[in-house]
C-alpha atoms as a PDB file:
ATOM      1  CA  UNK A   1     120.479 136.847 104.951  1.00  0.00           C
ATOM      2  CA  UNK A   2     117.534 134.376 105.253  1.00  0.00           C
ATOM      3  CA  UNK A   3     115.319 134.148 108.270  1.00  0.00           C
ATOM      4  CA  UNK A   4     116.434 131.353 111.003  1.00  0.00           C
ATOM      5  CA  UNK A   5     114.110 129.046 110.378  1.00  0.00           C
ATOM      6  CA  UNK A   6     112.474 126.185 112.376  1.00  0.00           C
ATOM      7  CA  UNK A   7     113.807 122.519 110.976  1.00  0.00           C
ATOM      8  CA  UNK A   8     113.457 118.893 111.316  1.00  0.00           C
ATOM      9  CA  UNK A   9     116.914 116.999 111.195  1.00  0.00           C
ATOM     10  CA  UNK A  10     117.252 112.751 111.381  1.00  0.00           C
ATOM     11  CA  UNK A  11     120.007 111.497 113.784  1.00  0.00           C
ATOM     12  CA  UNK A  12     120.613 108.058 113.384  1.00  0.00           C
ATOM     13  CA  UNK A  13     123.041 105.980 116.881  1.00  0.00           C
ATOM     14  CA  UNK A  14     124.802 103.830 114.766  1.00  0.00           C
ATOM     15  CA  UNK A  15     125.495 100.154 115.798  1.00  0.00           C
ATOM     16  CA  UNK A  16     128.580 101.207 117.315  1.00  0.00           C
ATOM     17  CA  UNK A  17     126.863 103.844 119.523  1.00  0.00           C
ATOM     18  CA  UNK A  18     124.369 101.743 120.893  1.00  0.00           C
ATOM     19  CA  UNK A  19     126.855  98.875 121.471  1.00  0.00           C
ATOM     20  CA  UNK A  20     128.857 100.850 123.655  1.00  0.00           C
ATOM     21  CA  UNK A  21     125.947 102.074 125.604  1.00  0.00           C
ATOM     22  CA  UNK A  22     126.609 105.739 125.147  1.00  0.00           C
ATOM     23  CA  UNK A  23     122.747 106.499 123.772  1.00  0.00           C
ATOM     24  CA  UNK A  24     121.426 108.066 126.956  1.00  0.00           C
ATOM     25  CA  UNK A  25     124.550 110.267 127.240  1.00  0.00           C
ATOM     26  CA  UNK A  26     124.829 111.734 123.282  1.00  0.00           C
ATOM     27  CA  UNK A  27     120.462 111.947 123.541  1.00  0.00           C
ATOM     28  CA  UNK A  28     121.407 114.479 126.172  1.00  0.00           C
ATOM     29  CA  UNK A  29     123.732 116.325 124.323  1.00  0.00           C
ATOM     30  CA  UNK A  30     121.032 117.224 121.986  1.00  0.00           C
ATOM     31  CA  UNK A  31     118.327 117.555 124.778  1.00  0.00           C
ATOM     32  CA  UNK A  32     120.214 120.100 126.665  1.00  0.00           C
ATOM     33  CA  UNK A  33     120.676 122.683 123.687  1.00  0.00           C
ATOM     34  CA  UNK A  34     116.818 122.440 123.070  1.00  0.00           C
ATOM     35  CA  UNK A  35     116.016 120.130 120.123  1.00  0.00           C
ATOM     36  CA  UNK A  36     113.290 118.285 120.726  1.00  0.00           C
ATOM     37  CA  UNK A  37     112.511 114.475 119.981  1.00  0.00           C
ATOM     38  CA  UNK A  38     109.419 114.055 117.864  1.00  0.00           C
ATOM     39  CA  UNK A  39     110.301 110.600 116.927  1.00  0.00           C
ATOM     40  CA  UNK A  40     112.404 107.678 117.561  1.00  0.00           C
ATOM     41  CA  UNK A  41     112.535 104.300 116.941  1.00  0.00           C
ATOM     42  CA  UNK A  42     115.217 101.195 117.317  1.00  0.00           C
ATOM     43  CA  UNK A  43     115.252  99.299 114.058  1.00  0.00           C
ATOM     44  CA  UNK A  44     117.829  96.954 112.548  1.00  0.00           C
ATOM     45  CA  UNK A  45     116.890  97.729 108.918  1.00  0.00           C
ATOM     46  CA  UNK A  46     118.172  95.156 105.929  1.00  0.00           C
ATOM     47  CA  UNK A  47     120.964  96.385 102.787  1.00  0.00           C
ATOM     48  CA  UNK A  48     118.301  97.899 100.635  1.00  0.00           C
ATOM     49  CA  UNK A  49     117.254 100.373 103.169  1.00  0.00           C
ATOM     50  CA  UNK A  50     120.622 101.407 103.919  1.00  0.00           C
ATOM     51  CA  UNK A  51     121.145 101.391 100.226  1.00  0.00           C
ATOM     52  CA  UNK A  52     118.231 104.117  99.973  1.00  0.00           C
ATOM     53  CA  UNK A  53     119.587 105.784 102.743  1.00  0.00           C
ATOM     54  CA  UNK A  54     123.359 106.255 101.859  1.00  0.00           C
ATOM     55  CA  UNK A  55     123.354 105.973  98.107  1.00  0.00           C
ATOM     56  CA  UNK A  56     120.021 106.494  96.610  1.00  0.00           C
ATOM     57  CA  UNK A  57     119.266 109.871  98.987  1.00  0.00           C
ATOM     58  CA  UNK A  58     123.344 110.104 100.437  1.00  0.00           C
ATOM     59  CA  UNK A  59     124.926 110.060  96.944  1.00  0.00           C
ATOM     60  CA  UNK A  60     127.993 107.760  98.874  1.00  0.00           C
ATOM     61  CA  UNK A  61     129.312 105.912  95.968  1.00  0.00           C
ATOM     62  CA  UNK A  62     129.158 109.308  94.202  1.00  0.00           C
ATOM     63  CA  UNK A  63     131.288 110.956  96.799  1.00  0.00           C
ATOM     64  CA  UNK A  64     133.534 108.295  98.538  1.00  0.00           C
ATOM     65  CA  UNK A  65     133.590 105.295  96.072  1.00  0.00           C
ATOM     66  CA  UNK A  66     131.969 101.701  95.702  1.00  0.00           C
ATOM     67  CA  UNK A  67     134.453 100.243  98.136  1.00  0.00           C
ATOM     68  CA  UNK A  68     133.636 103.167 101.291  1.00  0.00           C
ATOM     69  CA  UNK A  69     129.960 102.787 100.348  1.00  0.00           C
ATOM     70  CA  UNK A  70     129.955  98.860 100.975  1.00  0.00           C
ATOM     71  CA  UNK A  71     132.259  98.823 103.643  1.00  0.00           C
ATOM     72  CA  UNK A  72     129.798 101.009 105.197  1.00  0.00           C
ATOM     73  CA  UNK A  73     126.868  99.311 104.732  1.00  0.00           C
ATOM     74  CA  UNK A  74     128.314  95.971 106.261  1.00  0.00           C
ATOM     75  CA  UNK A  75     129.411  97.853 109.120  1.00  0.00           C
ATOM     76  CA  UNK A  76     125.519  99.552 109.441  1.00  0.00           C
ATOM     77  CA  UNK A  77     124.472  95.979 109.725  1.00  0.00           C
ATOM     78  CA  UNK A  78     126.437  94.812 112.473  1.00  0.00           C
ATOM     79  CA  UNK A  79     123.430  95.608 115.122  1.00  0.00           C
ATOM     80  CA  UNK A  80     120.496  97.876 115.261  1.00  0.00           C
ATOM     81  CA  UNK A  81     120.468 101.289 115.438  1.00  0.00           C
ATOM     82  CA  UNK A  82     118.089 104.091 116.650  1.00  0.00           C
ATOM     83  CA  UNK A  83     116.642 106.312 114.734  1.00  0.00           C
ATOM     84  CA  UNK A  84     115.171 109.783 115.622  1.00  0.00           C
ATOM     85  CA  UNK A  85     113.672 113.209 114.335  1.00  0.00           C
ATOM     86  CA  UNK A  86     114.651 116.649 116.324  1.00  0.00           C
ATOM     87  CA  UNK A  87     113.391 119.042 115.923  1.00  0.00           C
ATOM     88  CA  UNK A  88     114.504 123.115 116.428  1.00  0.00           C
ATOM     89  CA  UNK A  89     115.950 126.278 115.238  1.00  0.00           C
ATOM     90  CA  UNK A  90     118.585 125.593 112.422  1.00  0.00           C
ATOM     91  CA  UNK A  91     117.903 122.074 113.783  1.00  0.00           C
ATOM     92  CA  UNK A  92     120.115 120.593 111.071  1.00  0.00           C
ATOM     93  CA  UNK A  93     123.470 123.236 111.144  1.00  0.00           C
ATOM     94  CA  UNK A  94     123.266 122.397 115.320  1.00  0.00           C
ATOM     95  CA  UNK A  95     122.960 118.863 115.361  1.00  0.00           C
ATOM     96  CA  UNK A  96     126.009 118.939 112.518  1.00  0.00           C
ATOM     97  CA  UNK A  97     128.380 121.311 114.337  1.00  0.00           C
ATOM     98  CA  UNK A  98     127.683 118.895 117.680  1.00  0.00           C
ATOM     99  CA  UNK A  99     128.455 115.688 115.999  1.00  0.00           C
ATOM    100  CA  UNK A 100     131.785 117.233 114.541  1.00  0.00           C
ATOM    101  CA  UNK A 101     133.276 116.299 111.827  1.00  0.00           C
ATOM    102  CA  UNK A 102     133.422 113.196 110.082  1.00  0.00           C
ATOM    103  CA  UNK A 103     136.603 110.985 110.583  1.00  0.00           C
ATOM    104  CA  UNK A 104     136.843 110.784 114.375  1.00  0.00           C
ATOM    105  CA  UNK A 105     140.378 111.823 114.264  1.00  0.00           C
ATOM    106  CA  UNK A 106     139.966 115.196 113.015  1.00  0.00           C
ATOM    107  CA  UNK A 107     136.888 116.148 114.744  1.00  0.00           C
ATOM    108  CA  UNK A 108     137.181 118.721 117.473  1.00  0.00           C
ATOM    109  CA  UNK A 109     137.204 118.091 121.483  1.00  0.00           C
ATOM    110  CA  UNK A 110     133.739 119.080 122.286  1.00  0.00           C
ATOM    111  CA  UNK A 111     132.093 117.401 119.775  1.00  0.00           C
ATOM    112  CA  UNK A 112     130.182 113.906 119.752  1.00  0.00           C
ATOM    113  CA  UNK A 113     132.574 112.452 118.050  1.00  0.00           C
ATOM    114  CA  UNK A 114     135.753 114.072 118.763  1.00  0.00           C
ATOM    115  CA  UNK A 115     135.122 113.310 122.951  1.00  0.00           C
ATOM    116  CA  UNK A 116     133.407 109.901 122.288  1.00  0.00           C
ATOM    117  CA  UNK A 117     135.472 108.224 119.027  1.00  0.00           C
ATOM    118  CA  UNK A 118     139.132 108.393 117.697  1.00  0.00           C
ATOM    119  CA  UNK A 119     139.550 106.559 114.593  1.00  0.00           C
ATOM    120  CA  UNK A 120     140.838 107.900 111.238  1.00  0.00           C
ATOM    121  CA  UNK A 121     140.225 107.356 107.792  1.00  0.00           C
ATOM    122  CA  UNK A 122     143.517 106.011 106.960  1.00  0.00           C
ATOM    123  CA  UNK A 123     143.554 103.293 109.443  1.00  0.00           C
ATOM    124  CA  UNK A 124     139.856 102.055 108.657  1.00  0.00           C
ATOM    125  CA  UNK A 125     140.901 101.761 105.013  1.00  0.00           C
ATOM    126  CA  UNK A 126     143.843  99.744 105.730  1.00  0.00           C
ATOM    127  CA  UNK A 127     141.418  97.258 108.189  1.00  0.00           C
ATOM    128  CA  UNK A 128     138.866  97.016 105.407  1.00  0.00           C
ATOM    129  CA  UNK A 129     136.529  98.257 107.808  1.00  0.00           C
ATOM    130  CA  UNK A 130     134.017 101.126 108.192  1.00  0.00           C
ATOM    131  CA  UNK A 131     134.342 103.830 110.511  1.00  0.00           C
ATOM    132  CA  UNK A 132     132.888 103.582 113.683  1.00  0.00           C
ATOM    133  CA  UNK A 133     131.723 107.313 114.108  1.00  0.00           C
ATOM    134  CA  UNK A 134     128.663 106.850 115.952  1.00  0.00           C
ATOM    135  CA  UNK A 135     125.937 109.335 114.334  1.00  0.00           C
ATOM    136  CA  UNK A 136     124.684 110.032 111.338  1.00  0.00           C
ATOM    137  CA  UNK A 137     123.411 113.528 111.008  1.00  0.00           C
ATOM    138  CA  UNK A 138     121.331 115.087 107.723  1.00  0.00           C
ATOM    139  CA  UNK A 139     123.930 117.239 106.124  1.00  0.00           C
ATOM    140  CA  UNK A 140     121.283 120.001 104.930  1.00  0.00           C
ATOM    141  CA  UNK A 141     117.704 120.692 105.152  1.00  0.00           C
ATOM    142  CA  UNK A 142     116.741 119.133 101.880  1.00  0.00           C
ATOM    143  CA  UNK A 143     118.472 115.891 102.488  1.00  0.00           C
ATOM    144  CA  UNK A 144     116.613 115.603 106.005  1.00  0.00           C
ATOM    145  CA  UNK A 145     113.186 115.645 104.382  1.00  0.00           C
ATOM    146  CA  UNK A 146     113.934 113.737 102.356  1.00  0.00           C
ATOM    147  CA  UNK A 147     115.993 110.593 105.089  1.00  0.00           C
ATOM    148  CA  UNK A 148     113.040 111.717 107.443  1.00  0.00           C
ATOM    149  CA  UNK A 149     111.039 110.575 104.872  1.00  0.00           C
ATOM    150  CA  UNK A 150     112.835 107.088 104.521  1.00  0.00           C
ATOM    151  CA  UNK A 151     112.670 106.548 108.199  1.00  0.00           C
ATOM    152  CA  UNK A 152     109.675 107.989 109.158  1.00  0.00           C
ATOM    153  CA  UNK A 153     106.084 107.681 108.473  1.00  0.00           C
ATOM    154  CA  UNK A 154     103.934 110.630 109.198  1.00  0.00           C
ATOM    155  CA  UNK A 155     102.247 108.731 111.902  1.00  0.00           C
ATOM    156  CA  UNK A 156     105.720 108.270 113.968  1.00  0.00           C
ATOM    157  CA  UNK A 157     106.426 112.103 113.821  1.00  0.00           C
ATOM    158  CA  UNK A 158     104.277 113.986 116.982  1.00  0.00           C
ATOM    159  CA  UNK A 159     103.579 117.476 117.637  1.00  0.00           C
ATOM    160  CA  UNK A 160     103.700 118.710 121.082  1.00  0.00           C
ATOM    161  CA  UNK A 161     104.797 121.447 123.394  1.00  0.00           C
ATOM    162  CA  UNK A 162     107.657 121.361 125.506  1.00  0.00           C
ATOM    163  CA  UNK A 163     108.771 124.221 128.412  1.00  0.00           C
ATOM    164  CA  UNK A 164     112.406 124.534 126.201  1.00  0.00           C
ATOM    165  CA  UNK A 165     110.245 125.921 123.125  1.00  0.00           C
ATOM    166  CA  UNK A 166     109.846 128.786 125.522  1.00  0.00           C
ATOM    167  CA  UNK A 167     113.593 129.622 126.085  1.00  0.00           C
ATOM    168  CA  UNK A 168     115.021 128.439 122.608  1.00  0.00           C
ATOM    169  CA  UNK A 169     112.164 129.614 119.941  1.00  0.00           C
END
């Protein structure tokens, strides 16, 4: 079994998130378990870096189909979003098992989604519309360098101490 390592993992509010206000409430989710922020930013980025984002790193069209993928990306655009690095033990495994999963419906009471969203697959398909699940979250370590990378510059990400590290390091 490999060492638990420590790991940088991007979180991204999605429109929907930050439209209903519920930023300040999910950010302490993730504060209270330990991660901590080294960067954030609100941006409202145009189709080619979502493109990046979902297909060119995400693989979407590769995994869901052309019509998910675009349905997606016009429902990305719909406001800004905020984007942010944690950082912490198994950063990216934690931040995944809090979101939950996926399609609102099926995600578990407890998680982001499954206390904050409701929606299902089935009935955004039928509405033409994309889901409004309000987080993305890196789905392994590789993939987060690599979106922390697209989102981040170096000079965005900070190092610094914080009394947590002490309890959850």
């Amino acid at each position: 079994m490999a060492d638990a390592t420590l790991e940088k993992t991007l979180v991204l509010f999605k429109p929907d998130t930050v439209q209903r206000g519920l930023v300040g409430e999910i950010l302490t989710r993730f504060e209270r378990v330990g991660l901590k922020i080294i960067g954030t930013k609100m941006i409202f980025p145009d189709k080619d870096h979502y493109y990046k984002h979902y297909e060119d790193i995400g693989q979407m069209v590769t995994r869901r189909g052309e019509k998910a993928f675009n349905v997606t990306l016009d429902m990305m655009q719909t406001g800004p979003v905020i984007a942010m690095v944690f950082e912490g033990v198994e950063a990216v495994a934690l931040v995944r098992k809090m979101v939950g999963g996926t399609e609102p419906k099926s995600a578990a009471p407890g998680t982001i989604r499954g206390d904050f969203s409701h929606m299902s697959f089935e009935y955004a398909d039928n509405q033409l519309k994309g889901i409004p699940n309000l987080i993305h979250a890196s789905g392994e370590p590789a993939e987060a360098v690599k979106e922390i990378d697209h989102w981040f510059s170096d000079s965005e990400l900070y190092d610094y101490s914080v009394l947590t590290e002490k309890f959850t390091r």
